[in-house]
C-alpha atoms as a PDB file:
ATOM      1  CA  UNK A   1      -3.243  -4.476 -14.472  1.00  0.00           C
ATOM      2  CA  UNK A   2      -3.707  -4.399 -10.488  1.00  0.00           C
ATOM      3  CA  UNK A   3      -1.391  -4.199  -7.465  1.00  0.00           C
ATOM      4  CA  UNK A   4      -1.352  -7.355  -5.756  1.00  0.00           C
ATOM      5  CA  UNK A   5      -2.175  -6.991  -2.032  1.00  0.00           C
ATOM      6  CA  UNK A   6      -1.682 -10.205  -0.049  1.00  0.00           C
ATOM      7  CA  UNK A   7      -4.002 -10.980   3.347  1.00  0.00           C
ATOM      8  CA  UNK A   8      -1.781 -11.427   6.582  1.00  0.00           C
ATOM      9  CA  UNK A   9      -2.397 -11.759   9.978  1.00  0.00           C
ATOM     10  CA  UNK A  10      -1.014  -8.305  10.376  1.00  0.00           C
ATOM     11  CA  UNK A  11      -3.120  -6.622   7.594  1.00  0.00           C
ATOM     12  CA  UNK A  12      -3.163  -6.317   3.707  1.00  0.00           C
ATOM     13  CA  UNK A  13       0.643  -5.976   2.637  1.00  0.00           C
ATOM     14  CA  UNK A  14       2.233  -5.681  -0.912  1.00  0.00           C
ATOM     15  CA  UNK A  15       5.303  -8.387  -1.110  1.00  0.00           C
ATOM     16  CA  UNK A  16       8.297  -5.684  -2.012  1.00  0.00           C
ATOM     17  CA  UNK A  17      11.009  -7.437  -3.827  1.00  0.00           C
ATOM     18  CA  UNK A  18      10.951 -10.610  -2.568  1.00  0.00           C
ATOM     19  CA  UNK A  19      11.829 -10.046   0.791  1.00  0.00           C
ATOM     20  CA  UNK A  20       9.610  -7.707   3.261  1.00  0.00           C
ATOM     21  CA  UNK A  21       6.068  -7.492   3.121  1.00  0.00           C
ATOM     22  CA  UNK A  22       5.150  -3.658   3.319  1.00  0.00           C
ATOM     23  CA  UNK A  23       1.750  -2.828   4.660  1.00  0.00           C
ATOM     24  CA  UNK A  24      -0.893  -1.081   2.241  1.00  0.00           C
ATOM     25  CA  UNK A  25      -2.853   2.283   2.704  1.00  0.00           C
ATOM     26  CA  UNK A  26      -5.535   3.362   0.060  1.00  0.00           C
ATOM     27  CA  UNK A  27      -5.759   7.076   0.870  1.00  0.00           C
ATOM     28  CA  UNK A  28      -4.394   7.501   4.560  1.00  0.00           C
ATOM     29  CA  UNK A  29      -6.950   4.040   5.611  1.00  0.00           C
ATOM     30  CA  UNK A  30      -5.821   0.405   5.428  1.00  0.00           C
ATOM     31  CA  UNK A  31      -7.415  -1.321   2.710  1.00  0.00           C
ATOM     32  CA  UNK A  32     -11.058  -3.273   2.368  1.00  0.00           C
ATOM     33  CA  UNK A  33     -11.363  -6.674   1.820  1.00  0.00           C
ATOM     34  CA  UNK A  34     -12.416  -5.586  -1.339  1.00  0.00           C
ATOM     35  CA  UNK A  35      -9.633  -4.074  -2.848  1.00  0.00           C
ATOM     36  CA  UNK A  36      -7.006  -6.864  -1.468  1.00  0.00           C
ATOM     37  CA  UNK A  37      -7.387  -8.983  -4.253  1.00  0.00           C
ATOM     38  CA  UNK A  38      -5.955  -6.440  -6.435  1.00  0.00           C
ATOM     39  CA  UNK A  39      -6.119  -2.979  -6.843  1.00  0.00           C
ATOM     40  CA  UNK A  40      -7.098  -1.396 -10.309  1.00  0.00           C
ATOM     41  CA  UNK A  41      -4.070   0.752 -11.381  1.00  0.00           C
ATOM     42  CA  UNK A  42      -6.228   2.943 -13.476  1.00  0.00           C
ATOM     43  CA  UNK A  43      -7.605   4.131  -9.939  1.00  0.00           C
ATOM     44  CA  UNK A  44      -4.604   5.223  -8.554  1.00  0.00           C
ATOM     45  CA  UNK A  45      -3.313   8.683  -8.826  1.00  0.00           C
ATOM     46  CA  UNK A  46      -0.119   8.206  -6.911  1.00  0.00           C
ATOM     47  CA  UNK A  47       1.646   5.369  -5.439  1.00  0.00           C
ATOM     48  CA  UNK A  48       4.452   6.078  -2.823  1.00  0.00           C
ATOM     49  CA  UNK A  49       6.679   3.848  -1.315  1.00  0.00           C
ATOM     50  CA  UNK A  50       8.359   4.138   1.869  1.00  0.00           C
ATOM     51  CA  UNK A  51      10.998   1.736   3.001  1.00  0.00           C
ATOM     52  CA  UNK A  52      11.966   0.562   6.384  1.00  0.00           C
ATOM     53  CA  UNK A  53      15.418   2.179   5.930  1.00  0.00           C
ATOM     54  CA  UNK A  54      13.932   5.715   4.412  1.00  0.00           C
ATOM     55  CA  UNK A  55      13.757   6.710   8.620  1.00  0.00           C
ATOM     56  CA  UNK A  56      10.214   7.369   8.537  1.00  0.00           C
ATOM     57  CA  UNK A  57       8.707   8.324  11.914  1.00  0.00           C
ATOM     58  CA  UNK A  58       4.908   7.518  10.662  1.00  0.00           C
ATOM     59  CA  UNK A  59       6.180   4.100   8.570  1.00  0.00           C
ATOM     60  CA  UNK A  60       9.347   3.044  10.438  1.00  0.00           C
ATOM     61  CA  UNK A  61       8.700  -0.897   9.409  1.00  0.00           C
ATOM     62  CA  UNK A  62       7.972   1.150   6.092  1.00  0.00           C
ATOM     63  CA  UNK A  63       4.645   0.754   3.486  1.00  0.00           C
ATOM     64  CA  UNK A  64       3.166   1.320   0.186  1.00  0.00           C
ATOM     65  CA  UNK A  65       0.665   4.664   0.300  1.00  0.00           C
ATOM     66  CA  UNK A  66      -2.107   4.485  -2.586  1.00  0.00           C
ATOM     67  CA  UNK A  67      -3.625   7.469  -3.734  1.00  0.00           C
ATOM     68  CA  UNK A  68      -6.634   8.867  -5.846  1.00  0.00           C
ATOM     69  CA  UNK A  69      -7.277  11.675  -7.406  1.00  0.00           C
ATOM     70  CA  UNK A  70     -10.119  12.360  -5.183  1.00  0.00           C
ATOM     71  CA  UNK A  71      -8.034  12.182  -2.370  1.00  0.00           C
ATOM     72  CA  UNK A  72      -5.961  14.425  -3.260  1.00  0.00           C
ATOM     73  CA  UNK A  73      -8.176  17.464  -4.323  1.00  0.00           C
END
């Protein structure tokens, strides 16, 4: 199973319920070309997402946040 990540003009984004595309960060960084494709569940430690009507200051058009565990040791 993978997250699919879709190639914009704007960046990688992750479609969120048929509607809004929500940009993707793997660990605090925008994602590789590699990784847009999909990226491997197993991988992921935690996955947060933030929506454009949460009122986040840092995500205010709001976004998906990847994490692994090496990040966040």
């Amino acid at each position: 199973p993978t997250l699919i990540v879709f190639e914009t003009p704007d960046g990688p984004c992750f479609e969120f319920r048929g509607r809004s595309c929500l940009p993707v960060f793997l660990n605090g960084l925008g994602l590789t070309r590699d990784f847009i494709v999909g990226v491997p569940l197993d991988m992921l430690y935690r996955v947060q997402v933030i929506l454009p009507t949460d009122g986040s200051v840092v995500y205010p058009s709001g976004a998906v946040l990847l994490y692994t565990e090496a990040w966040l040791r």
